[in-house]
Every structure is written in C-alpha cells, then in structure tokens.
C-alpha atoms as a PDB file:
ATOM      1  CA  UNK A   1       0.000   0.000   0.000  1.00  0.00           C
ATOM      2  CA  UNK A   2       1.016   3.546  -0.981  1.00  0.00           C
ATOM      3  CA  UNK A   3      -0.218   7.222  -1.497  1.00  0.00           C
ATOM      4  CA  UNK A   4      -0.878   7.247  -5.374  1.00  0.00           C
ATOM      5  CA  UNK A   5       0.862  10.066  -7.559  1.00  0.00           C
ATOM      6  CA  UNK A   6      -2.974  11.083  -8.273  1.00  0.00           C
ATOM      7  CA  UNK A   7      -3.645  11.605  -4.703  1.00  0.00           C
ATOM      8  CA  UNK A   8      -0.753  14.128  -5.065  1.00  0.00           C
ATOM      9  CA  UNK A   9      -2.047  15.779  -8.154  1.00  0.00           C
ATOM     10  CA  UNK A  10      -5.135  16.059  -6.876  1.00  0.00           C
ATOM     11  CA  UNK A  11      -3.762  17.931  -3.757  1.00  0.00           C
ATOM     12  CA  UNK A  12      -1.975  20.065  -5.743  1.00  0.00           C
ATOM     13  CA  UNK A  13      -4.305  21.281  -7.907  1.00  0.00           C
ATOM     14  CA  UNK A  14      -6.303  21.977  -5.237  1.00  0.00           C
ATOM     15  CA  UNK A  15      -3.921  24.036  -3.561  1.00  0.00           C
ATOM     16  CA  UNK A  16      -4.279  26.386  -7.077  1.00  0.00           C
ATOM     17  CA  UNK A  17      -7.930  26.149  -7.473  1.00  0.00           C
ATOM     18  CA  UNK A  18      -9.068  25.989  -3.714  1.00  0.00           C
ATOM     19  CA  UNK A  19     -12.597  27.169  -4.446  1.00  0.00           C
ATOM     20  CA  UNK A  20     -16.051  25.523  -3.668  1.00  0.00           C
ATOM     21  CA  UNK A  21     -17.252  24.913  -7.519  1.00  0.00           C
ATOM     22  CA  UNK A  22     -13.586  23.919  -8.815  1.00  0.00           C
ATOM     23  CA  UNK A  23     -14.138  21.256  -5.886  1.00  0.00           C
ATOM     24  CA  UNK A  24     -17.192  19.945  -6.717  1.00  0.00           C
ATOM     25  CA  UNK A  25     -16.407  19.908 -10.568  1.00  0.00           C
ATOM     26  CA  UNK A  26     -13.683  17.656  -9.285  1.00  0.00           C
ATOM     27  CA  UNK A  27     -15.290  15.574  -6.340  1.00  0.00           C
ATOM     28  CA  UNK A  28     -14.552  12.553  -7.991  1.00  0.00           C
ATOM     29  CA  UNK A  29     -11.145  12.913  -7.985  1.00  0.00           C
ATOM     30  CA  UNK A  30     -11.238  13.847  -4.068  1.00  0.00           C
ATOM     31  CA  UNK A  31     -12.918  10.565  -3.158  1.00  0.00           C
ATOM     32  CA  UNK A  32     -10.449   8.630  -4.722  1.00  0.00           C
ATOM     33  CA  UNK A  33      -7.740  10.525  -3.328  1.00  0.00           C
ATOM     34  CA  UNK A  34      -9.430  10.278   0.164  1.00  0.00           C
ATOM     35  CA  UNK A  35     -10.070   6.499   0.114  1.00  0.00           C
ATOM     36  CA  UNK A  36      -6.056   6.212  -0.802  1.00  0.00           C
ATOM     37  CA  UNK A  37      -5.390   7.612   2.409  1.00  0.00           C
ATOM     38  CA  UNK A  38      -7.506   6.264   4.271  1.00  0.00           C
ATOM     39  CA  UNK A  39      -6.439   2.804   3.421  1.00  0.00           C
ATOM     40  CA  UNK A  40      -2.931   3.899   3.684  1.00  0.00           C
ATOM     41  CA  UNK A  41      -3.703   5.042   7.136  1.00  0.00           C
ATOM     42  CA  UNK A  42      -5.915   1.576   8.106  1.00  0.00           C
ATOM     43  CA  UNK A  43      -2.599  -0.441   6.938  1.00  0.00           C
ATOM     44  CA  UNK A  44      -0.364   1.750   9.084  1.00  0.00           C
ATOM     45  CA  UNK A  45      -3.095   1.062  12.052  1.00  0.00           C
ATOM     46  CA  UNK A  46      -2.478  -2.376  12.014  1.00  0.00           C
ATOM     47  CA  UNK A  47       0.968  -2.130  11.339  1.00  0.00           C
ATOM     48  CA  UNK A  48       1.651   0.161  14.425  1.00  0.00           C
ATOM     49  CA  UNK A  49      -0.720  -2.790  16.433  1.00  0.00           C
ATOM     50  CA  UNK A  50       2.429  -5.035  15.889  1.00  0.00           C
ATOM     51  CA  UNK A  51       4.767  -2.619  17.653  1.00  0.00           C
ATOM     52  CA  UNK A  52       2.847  -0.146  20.300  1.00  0.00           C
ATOM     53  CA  UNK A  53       0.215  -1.674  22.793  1.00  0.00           C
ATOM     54  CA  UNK A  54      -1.045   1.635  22.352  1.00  0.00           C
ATOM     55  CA  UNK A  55      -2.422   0.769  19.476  1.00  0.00           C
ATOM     56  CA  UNK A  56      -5.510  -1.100  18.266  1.00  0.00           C
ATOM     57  CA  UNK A  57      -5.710  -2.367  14.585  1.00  0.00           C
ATOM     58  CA  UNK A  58      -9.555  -1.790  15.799  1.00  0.00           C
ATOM     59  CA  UNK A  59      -9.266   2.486  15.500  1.00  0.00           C
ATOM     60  CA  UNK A  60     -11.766   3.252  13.558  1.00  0.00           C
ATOM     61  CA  UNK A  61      -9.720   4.931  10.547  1.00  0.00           C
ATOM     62  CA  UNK A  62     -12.599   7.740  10.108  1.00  0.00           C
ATOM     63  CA  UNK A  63     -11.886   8.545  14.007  1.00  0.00           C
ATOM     64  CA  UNK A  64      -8.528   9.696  12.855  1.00  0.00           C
ATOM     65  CA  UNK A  65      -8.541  11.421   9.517  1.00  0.00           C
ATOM     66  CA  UNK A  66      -9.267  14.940   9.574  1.00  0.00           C
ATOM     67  CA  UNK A  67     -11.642  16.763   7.604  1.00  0.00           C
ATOM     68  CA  UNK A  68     -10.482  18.460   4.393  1.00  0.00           C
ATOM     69  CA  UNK A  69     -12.910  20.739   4.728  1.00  0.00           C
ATOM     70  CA  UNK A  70     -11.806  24.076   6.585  1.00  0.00           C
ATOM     71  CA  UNK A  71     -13.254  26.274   9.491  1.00  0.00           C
ATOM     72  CA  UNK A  72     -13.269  30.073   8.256  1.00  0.00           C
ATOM     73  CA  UNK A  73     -15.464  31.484  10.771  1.00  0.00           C
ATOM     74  CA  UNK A  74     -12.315  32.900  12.620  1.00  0.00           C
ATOM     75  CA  UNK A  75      -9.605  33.229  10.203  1.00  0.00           C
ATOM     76  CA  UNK A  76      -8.464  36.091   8.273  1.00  0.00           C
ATOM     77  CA  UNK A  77      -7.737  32.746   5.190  1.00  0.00           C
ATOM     78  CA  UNK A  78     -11.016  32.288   3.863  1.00  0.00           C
ATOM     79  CA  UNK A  79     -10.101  29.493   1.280  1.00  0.00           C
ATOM     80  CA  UNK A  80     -12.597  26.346   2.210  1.00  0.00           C
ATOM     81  CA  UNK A  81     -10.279  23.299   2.371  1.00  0.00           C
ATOM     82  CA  UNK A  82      -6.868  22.445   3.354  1.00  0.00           C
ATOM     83  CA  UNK A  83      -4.544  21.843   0.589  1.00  0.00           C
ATOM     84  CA  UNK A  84      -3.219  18.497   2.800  1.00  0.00           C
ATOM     85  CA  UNK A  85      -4.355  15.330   4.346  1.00  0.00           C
ATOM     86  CA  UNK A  86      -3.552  14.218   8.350  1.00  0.00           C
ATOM     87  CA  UNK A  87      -4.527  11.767  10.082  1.00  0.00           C
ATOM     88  CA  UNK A  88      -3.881  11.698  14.565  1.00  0.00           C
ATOM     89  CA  UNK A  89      -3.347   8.204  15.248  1.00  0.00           C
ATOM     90  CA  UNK A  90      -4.220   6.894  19.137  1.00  0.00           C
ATOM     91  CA  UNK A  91      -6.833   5.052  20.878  1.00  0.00           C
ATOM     92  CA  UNK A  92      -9.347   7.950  20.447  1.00  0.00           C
ATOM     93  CA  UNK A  93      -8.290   8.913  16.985  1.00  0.00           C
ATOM     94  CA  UNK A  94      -7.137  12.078  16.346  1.00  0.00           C
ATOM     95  CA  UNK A  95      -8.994  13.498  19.662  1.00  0.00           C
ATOM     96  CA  UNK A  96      -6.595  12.162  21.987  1.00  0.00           C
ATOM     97  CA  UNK A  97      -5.428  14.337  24.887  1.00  0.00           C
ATOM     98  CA  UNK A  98      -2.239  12.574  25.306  1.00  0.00           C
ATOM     99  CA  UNK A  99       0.660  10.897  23.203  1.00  0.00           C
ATOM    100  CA  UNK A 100      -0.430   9.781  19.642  1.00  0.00           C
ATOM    101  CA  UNK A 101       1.052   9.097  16.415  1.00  0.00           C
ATOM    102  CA  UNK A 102       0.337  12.162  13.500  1.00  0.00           C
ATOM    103  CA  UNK A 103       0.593  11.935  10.165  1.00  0.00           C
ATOM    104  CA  UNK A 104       0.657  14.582   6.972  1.00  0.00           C
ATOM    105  CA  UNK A 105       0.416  14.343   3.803  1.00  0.00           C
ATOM    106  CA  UNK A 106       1.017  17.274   1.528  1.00  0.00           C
ATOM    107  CA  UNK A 107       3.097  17.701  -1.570  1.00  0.00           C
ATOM    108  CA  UNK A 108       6.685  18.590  -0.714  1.00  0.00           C
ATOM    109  CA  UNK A 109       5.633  18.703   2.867  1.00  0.00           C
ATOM    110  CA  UNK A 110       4.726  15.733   4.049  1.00  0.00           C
ATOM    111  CA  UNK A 111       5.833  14.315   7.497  1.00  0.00           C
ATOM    112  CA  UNK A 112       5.659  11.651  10.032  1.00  0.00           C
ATOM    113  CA  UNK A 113       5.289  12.611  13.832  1.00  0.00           C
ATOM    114  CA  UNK A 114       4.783  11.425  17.503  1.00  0.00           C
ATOM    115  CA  UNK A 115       4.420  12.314  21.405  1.00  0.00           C
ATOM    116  CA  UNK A 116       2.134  14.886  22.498  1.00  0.00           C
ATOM    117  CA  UNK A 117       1.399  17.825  21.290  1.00  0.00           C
ATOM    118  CA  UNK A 118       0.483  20.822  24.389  1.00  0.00           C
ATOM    119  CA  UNK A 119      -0.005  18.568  26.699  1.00  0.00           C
ATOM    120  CA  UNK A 120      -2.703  20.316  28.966  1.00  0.00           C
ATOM    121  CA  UNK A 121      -1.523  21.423  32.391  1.00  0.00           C
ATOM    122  CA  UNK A 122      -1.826  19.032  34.500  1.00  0.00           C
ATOM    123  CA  UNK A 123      -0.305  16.287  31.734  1.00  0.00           C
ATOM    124  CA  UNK A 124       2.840  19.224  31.191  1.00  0.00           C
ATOM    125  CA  UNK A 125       3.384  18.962  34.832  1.00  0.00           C
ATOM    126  CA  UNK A 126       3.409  15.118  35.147  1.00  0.00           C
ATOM    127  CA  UNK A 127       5.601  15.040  31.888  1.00  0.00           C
ATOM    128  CA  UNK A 128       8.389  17.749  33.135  1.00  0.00           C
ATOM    129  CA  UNK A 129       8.162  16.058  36.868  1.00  0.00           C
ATOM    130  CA  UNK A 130       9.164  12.891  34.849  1.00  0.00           C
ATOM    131  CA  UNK A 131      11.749  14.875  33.125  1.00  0.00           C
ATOM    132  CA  UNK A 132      13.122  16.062  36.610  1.00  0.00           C
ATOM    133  CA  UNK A 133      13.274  12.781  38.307  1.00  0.00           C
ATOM    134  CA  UNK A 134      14.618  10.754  34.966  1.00  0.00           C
ATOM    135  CA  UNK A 135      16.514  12.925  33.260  1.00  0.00           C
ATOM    136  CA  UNK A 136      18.856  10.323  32.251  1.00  0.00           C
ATOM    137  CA  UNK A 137      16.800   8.139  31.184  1.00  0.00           C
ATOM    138  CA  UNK A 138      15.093  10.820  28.936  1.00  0.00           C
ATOM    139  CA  UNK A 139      18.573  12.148  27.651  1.00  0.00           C
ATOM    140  CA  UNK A 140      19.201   8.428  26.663  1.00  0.00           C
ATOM    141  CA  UNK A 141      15.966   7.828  24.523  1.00  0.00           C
ATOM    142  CA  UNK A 142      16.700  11.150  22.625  1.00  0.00           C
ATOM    143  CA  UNK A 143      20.742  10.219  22.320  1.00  0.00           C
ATOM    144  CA  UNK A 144      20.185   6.678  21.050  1.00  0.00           C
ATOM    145  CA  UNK A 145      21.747   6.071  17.689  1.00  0.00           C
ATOM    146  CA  UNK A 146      17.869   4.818  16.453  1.00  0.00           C
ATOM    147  CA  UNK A 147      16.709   7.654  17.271  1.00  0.00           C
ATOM    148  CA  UNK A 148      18.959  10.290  16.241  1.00  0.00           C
ATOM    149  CA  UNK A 149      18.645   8.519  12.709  1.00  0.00           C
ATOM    150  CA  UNK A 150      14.885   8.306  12.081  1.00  0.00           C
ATOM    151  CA  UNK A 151      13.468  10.785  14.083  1.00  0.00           C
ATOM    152  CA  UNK A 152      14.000  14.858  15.196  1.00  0.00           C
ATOM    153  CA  UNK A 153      12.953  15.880  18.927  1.00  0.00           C
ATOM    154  CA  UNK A 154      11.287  19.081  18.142  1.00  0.00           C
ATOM    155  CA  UNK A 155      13.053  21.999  20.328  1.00  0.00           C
ATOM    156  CA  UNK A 156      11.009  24.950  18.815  1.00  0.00           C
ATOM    157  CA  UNK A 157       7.719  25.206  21.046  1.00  0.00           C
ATOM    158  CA  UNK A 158       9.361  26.432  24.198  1.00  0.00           C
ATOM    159  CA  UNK A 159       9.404  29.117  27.371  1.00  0.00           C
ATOM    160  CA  UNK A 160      11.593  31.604  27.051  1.00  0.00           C
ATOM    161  CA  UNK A 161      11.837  31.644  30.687  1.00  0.00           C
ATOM    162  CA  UNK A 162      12.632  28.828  33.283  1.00  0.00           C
ATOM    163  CA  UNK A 163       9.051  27.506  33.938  1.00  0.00           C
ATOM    164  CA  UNK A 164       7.771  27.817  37.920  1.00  0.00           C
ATOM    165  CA  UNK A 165       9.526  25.508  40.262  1.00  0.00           C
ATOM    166  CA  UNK A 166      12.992  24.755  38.613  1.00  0.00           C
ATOM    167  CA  UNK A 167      16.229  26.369  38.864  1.00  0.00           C
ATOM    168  CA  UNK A 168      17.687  28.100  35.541  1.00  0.00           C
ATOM    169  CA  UNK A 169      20.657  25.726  36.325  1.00  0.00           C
ATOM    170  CA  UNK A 170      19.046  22.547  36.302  1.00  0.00           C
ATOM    171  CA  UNK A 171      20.987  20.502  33.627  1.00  0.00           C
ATOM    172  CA  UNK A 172      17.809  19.774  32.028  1.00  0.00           C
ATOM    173  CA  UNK A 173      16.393  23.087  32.008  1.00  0.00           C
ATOM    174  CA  UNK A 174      16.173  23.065  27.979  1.00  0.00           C
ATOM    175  CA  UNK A 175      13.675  19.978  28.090  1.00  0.00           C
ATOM    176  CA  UNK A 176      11.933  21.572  30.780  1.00  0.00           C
ATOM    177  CA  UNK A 177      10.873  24.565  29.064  1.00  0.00           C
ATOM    178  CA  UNK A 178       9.104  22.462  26.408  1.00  0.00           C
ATOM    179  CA  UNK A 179       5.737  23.213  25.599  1.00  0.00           C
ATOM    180  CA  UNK A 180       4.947  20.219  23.371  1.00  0.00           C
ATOM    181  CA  UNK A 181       6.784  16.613  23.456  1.00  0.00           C
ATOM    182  CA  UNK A 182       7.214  15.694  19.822  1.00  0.00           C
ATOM    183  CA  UNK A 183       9.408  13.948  17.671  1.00  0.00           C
ATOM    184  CA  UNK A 184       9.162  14.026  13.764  1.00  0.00           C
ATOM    185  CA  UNK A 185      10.822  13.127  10.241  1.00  0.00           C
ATOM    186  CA  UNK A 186      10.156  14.489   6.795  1.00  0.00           C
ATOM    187  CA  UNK A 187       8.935  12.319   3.989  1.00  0.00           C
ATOM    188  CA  UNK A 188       9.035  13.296   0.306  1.00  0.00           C
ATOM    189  CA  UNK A 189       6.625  12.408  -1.524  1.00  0.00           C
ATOM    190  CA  UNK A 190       8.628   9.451  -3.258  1.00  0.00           C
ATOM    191  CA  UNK A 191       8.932   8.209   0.508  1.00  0.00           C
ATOM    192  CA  UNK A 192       5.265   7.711   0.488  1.00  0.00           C
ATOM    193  CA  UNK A 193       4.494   6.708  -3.139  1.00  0.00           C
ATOM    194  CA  UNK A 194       7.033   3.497  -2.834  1.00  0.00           C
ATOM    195  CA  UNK A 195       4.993   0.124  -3.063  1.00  0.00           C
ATOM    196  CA  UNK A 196       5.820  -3.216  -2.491  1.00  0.00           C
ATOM    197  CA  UNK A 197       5.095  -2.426   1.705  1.00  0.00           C
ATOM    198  CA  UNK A 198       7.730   0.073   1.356  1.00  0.00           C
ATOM    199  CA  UNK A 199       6.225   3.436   2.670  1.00  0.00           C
ATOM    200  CA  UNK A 200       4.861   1.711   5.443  1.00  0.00           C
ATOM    201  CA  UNK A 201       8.383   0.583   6.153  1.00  0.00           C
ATOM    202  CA  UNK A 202       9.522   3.872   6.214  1.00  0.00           C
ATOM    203  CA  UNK A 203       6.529   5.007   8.850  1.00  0.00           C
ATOM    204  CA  UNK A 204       7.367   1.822  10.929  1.00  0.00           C
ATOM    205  CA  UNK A 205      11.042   2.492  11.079  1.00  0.00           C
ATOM    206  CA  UNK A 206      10.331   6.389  12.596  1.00  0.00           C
ATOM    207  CA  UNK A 207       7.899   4.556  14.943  1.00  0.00           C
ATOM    208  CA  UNK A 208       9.813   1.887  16.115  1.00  0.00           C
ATOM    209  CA  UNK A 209      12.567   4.396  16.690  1.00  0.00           C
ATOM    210  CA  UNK A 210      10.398   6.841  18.743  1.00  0.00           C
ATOM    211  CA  UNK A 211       8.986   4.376  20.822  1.00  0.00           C
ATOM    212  CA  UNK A 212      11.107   4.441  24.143  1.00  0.00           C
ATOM    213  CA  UNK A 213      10.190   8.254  23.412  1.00  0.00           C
ATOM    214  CA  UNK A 214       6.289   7.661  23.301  1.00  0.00           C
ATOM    215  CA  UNK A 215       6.737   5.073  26.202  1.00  0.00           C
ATOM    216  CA  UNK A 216       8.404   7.664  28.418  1.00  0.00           C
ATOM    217  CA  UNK A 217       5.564  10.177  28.027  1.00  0.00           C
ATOM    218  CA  UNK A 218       2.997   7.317  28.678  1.00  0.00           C
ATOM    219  CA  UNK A 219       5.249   6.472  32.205  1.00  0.00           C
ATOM    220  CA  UNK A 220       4.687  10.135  33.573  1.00  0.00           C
ATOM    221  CA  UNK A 221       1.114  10.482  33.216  1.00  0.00           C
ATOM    222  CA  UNK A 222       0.681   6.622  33.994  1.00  0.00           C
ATOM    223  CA  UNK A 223       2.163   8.232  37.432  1.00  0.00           C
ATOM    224  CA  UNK A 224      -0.494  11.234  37.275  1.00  0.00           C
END
C-alpha cells in the first residue's frame, strides 16, 4: 500500500484552485484521493498494532482522519479546504489528549510525527516532573543512535523563561521549558508513493525508533 501520484495531483491542484465549484467539478477525484489515504492510514493502524500496545488495529480509521474541509469562521484565510491530508493516530483517533502518532500528507511537505502535542496542564506537569526525576533516562531515549537517525525531537515550542519551580541551572532546564513533546521526520513524496510495503516501512522504522520516546511520556502520566 502507498499514497498514489494522483492523490498528489489532486492535492496540488487543489492548492491552485481551492474554491467551492472547482471542488465539486472535481469531487470525484477527491474521493479517490481520500479512500487512498484512508487505506494507507488503516494499513499503518495495524501495522503500528504489531509494535505499540497503544495501538488497536480496531481504531476506527474515520476517528482519525481529519476533515479536508476548513473552518473560516475565525480566520483572516477564507479558502474552504486544506490543501493536505492528516490523520492523529491513538486510541481515540485524532482526539486524543495525550501521546499519539500524526501523520501529513502534503506535496513537498509531508511528514511523520509522535508524542504529544500541548499537553494540557496538568499532563505538562506530570511530563516535566518525569523529566526532573529521569533525566537520564530521557537524555538516553533522545541520544540513542535509532533515534537520532529516524526521528527529530522538536526543540522549537518552548518558554523563554525557566518555567515555575525549577532552577535556571538545572541541567535539564532546555527539556523543561518544552511546551509540546514531539518527535518528527520528513517524507518526500517518493517516501510515500514506494509500493511493495515500502512506505509503510519507512513510517514503521520512525515509529519503532520513537517508541522508548512515546513510552516515556505514557510512564509520567501513567504516574499522574
């Protein structure tokens, strides 16, 4: 299984006609490109089963996919779909309020990531009180030559000041200020348009890596 080259024509074309009655002229072509992905996504599902108790092959795929279609009420962007599929992989789809698996699928931005995304406040506490306790277990995950190879801990969504109840000297001060626990890797769109099992492959290889990463989020609020 594999994203088809017309799921990325379609995407791109939308991306240059992103108007209601070029859509529906082209509907068609969206379902197609919309059932590729979401049997990409149900083979990943049961893939990730193998690998991450997590993870049910039962997740209902259409729990996970989000919708193309956009909300404009608040945005200054008034164009009514996203130019991109995603799908938020966990045990409640893409609703989870804790560490899942995401995935995106855009032309020449595509990318495969997973943790948690800002974690709410009571979860960021459990996660950085982990941090604090286990720091070298932590700094281990992230060092390990697995994971340094597949996967990118993402550093940008961060205080700019020490956050309340830790010293600006504590040696893991940099983790601590995270916002958001993710790790991610890019995919072109060749990555995701191999067959033969291939593409999957690739998404099972950042996964795999990751894990110990995922697992160590799951241990703080396990602690909660």
């Amino acid at each position: 299984m594999h994203i088809f080259p017309s799921t990325f024509t379609f995407l791109t074309s939308l991306q240059q006609n992103n108007n209601r009655e070029w859509f529906q002229e082209h509907k068609s072509d969206y379902d197609l490109a919309h059932q590729n992905v979401k049997d990409f996504v149900a083979e990943f599902i049961h893939a990730l089963s193998k690998i991450d108790r997590y993870i049910s092959e039962d997740i209902p795929v259409s729990k996970c996919l989000f919708r193309i279609y956009r909300d404009t009420r608040f945005s200054k962007d008034k164009t009514p779909y996203k130019n991109w599929f995603g799908a938020g992989i966990s045990v409640a789809g893409r609703k989870l309020n804790g560490p899942e698996y995401y995935l995106h699928i855009q032309p020449g931005n595509s990318f495969i990531a997973g943790g948690y995304w800002r974690p709410e406040k009571e979860h960021l506490a459990a996660i950085r009180q982990e941090i604090d306790y286990n720091g070298t277990q932590f700094r281990q995950i992230i060092n390990a030559p697995k994971f340094t190879k597949f996967c990118i801990l993402n550093n940008e969504d961060k205080l700019k000041k020490v956050p309340a109840g830790y010293d600006a000297d504590h040696p893991d001060i940099e983790f601590l200020k995270l916002k958001s626990f993710t790790a991610s890797s890019t995919l072109s769109d060749a990555d995701l348009s191999e067959d033969d099992g291939r593409s999957i492959t690739r998404l099972l290889n950042f996964a795999e890596a990751m894990y110990d990463f995922k697992l160590f989020l799951h241990q703080a609020l396990d602690k909660e």
